[in-house]
C-alpha atoms as a PDB file:
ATOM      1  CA  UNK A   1     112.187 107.925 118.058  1.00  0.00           C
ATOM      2  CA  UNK A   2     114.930 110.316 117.278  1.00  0.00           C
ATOM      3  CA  UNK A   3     116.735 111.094 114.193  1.00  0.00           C
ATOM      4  CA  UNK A   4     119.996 109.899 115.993  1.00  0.00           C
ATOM      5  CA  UNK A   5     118.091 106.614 116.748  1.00  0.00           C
ATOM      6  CA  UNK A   6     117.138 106.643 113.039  1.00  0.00           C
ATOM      7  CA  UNK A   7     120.367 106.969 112.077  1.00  0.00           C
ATOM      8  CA  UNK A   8     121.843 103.717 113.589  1.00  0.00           C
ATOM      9  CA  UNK A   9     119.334 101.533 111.658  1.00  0.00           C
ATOM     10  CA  UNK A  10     120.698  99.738 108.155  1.00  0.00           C
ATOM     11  CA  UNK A  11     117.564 100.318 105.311  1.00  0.00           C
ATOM     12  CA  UNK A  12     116.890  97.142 103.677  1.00  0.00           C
ATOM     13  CA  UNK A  13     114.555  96.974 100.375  1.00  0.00           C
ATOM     14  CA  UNK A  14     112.124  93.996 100.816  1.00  0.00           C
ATOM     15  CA  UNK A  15     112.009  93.555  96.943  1.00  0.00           C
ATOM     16  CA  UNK A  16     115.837  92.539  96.311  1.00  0.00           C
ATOM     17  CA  UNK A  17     117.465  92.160 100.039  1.00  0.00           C
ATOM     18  CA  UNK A  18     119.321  95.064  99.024  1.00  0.00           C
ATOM     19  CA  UNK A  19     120.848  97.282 101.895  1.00  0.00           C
ATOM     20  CA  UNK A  20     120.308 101.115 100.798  1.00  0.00           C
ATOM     21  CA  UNK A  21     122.277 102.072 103.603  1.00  0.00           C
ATOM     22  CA  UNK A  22     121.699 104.137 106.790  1.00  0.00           C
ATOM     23  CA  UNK A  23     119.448 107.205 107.280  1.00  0.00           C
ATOM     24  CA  UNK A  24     121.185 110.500 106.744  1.00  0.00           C
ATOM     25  CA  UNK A  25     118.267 112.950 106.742  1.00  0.00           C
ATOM     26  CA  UNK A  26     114.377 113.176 107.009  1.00  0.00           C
ATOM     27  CA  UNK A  27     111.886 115.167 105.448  1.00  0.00           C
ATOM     28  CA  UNK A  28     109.147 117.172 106.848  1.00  0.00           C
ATOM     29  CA  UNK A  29     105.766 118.639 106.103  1.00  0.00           C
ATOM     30  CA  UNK A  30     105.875 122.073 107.301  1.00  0.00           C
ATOM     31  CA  UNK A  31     102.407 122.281 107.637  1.00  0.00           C
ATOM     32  CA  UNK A  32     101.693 119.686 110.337  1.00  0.00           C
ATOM     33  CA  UNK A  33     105.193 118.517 110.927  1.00  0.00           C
ATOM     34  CA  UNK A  34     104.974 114.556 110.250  1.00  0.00           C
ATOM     35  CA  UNK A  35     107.687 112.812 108.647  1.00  0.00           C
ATOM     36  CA  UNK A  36     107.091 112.324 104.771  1.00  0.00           C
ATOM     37  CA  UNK A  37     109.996 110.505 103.755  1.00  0.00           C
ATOM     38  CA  UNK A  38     113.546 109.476 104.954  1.00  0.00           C
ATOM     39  CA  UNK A  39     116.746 110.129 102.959  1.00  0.00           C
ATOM     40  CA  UNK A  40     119.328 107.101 102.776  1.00  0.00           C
ATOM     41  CA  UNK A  41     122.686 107.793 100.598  1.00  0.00           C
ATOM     42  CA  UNK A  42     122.098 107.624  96.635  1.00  0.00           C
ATOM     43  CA  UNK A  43     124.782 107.142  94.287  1.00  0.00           C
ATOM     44  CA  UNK A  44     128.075 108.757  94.701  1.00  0.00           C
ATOM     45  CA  UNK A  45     128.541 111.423  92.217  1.00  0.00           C
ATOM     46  CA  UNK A  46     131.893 113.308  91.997  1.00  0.00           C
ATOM     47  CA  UNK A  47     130.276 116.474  90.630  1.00  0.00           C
ATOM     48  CA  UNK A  48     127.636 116.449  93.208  1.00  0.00           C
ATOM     49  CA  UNK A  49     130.214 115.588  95.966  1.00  0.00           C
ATOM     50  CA  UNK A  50     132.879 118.366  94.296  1.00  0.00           C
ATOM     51  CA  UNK A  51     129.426 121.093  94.602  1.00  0.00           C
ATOM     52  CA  UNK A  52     129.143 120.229  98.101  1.00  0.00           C
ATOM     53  CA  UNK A  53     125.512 118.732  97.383  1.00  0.00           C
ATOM     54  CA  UNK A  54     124.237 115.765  99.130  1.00  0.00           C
ATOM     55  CA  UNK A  55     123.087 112.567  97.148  1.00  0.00           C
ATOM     56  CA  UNK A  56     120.399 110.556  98.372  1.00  0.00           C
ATOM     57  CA  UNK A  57     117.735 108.773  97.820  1.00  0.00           C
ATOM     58  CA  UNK A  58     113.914 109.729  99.039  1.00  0.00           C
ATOM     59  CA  UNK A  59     111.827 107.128 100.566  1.00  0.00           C
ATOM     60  CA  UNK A  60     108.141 108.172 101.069  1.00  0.00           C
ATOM     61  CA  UNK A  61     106.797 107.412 104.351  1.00  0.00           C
ATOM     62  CA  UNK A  62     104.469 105.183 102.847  1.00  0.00           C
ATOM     63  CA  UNK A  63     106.800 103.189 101.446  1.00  0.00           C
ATOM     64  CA  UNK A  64     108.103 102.218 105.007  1.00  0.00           C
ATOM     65  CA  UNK A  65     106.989  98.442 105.984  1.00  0.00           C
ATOM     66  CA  UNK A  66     108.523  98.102 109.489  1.00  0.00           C
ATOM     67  CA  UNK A  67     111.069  99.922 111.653  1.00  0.00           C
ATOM     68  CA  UNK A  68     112.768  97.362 113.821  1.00  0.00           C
ATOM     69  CA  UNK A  69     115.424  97.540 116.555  1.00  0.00           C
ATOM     70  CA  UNK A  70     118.848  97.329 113.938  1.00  0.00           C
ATOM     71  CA  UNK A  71     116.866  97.696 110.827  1.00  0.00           C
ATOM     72  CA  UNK A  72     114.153  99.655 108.614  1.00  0.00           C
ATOM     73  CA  UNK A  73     112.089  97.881 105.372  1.00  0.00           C
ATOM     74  CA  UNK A  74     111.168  98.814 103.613  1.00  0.00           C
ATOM     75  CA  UNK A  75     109.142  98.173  99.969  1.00  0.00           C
ATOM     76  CA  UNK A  76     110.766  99.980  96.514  1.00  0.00           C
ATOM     77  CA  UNK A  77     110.586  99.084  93.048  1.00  0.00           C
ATOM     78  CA  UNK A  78     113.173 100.454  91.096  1.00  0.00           C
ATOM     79  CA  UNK A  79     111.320 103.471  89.945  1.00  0.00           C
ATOM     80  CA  UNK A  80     110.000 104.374  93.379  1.00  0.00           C
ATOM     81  CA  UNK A  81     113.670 105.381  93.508  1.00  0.00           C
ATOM     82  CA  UNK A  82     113.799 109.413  93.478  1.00  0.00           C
ATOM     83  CA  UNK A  83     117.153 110.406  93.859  1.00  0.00           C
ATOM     84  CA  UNK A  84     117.546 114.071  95.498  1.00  0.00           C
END
């Protein structure tokens, strides 16, 4: 699957229904090159937004419960969270 494909999907937290939004980015492990988390958008910040820095929060791959055709679960308490 590609990070265009990725892209498409809506994130939905199993715990509260709550739609996190879409994927914007993915992180790597430069060592082997698997996918340790995805990034969906975090909290708009004007500062942040003014810097040109991204907001988002991380999602650790193991976090993930299913990626489905329109849709990814996926399982976060409120301090998985980890904004970036």
């Amino acid at each position: 699957m590609s990070l265009s494909e990725l892209r498409t999907k809506d994130v939905v937290n199993t715990r509260d229904g709550k739609r996190l939004g879409k994927v914007m980015d993915i992180e790597f492990d430069e060592r082997d090159g698997r996918v340790d988390a995805l990034v969906v958008p975090g909290e708009f910040k004007v500062g942040s937004m003014l810097r040109g820095e991204k907001c988002g929060i991380v999602i650790p791959w193991q976090r993930i419960c299913k990626i489905g055709e329109n849709v990814i679960l996926v399982e976060l308490e409120l301090g998985d969270i980890i904004d970036e």
